[in-house]
Protein backbone atom coordinates (compact mmCIF):
# COMPACT_ATOMS: atom_id res chain seq x y z
CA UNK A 1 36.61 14.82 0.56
CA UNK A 2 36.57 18.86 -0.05
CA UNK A 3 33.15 20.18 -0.51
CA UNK A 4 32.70 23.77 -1.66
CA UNK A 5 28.85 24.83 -1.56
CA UNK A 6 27.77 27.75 -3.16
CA UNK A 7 24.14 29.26 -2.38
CA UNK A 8 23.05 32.30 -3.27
CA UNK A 9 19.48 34.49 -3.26
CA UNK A 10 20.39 35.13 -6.64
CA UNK A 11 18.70 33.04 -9.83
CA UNK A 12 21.20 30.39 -11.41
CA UNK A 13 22.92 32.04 -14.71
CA UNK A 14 23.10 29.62 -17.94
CA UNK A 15 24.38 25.73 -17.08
CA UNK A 16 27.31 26.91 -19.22
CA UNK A 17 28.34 29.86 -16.38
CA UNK A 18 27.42 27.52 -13.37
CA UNK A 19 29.42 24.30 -14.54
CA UNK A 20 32.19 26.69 -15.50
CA UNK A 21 32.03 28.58 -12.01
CA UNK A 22 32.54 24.92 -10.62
CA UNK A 23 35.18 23.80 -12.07
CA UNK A 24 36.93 27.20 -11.48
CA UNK A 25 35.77 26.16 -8.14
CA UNK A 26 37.11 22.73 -7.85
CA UNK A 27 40.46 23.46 -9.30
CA UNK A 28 40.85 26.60 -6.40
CA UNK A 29 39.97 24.33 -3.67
CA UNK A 30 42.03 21.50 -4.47
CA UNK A 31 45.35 23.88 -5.14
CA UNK A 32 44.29 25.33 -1.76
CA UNK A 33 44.41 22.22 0.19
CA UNK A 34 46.97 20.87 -2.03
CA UNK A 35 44.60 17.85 -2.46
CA UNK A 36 43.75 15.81 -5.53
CA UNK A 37 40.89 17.45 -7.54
CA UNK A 38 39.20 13.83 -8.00
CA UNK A 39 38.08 13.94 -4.16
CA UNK A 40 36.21 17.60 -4.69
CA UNK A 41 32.89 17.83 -5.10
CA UNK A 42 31.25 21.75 -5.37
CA UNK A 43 27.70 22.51 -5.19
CA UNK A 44 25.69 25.67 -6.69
CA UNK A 45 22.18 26.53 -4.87
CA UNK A 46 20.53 29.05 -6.48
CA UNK A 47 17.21 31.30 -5.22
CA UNK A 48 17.67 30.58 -2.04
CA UNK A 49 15.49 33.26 -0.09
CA UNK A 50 18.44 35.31 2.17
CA UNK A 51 18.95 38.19 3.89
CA UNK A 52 22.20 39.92 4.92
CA UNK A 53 22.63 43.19 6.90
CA UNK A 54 18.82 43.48 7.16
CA UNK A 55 17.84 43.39 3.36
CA UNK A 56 17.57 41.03 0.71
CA UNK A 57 20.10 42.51 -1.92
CA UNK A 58 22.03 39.82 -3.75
CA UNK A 59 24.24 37.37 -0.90
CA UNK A 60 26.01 33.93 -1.30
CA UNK A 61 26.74 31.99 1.80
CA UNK A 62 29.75 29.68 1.23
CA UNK A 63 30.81 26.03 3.31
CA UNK A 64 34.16 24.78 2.61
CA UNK A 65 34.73 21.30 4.04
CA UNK A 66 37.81 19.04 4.57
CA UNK A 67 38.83 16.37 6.38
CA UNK A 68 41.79 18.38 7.99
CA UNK A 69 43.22 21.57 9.06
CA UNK A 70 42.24 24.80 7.13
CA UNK A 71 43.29 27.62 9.53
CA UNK A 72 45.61 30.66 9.95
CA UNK A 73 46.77 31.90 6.55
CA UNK A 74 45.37 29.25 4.71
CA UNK A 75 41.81 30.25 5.33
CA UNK A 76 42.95 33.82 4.73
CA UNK A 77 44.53 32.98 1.54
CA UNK A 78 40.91 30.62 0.56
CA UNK A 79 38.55 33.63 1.94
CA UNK A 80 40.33 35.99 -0.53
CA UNK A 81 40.48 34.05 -3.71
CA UNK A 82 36.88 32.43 -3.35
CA UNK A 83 35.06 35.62 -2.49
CA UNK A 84 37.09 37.17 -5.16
CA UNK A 85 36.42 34.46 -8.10
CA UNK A 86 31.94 34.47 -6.81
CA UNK A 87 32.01 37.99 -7.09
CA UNK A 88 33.45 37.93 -11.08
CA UNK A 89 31.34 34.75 -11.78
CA UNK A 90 27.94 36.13 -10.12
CA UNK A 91 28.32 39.54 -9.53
CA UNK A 92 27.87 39.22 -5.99
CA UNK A 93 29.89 42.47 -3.62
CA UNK A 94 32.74 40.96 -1.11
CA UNK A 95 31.18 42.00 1.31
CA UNK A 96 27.96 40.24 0.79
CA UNK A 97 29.53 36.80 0.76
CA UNK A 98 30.02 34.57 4.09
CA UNK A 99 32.47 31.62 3.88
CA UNK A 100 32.28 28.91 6.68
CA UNK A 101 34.79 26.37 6.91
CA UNK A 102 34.64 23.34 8.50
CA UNK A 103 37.57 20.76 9.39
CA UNK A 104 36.23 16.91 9.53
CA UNK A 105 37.30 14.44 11.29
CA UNK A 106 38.17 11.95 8.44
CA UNK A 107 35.78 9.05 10.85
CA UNK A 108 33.23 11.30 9.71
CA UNK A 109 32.97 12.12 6.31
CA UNK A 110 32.18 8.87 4.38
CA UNK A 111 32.74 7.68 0.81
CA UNK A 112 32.99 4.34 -1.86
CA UNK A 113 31.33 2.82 1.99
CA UNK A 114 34.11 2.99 4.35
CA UNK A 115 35.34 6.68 6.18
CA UNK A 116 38.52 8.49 6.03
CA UNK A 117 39.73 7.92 9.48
């Protein structure tokens, strides 16, 4: 049920560097939210036309999902190491990356046809 979506004005590097930005990714969020890795999916949109502080250097825009609570030092903790690990993967500044996060309500995030709540 945690999503981590990546997009970014910036054109996708080699399959190798995305799928390996992923799973770095994946393996983050799930020690995070001290969930099982096999319910997190990540997503990478690249060239993505963005702006950010009124020009169109490279930016990422981040959603991190999960049916849940994610706040206080938690989010602090996540907002750190993720903006941290896209900047060394893409080469995008700190402070050029956004990172929403969203708690579901588990009656609304589906999967295998039934919901989590």
């Amino acid at each position: 049920m945690p999503l981590i979506k990546v997009q970014t004005s910036l054109p996708a590097p080699e399959k190798t560097e995305v799928e390996s930005m992923l799973l770095n990714l994946s393996g983050k969020l799930s020690t995070h939210l001290g969930k099982s890795e096999s319910y997190v999916m990540t997503a990478f949109e690249p060239d993505v036309a963005m702006t950010f502080g009124g020009t169109t250097d490279p930016v990422c825009y981040v959603e991190i999902k999960s049916v849940g609570t994610m706040g206080g030092d938690r989010t602090k903790a996540m907002s750190k190491d993720f903006c941290a690990a896209i900047n060394q993967s893409l080469g995008v500044a700190k402070d050029r990356i956004y990172i929403e996060f969203t708690d579901a309500q588990g009656s609304m995030w589906g999967w295998n046809g039934r919901t989590f709540g």
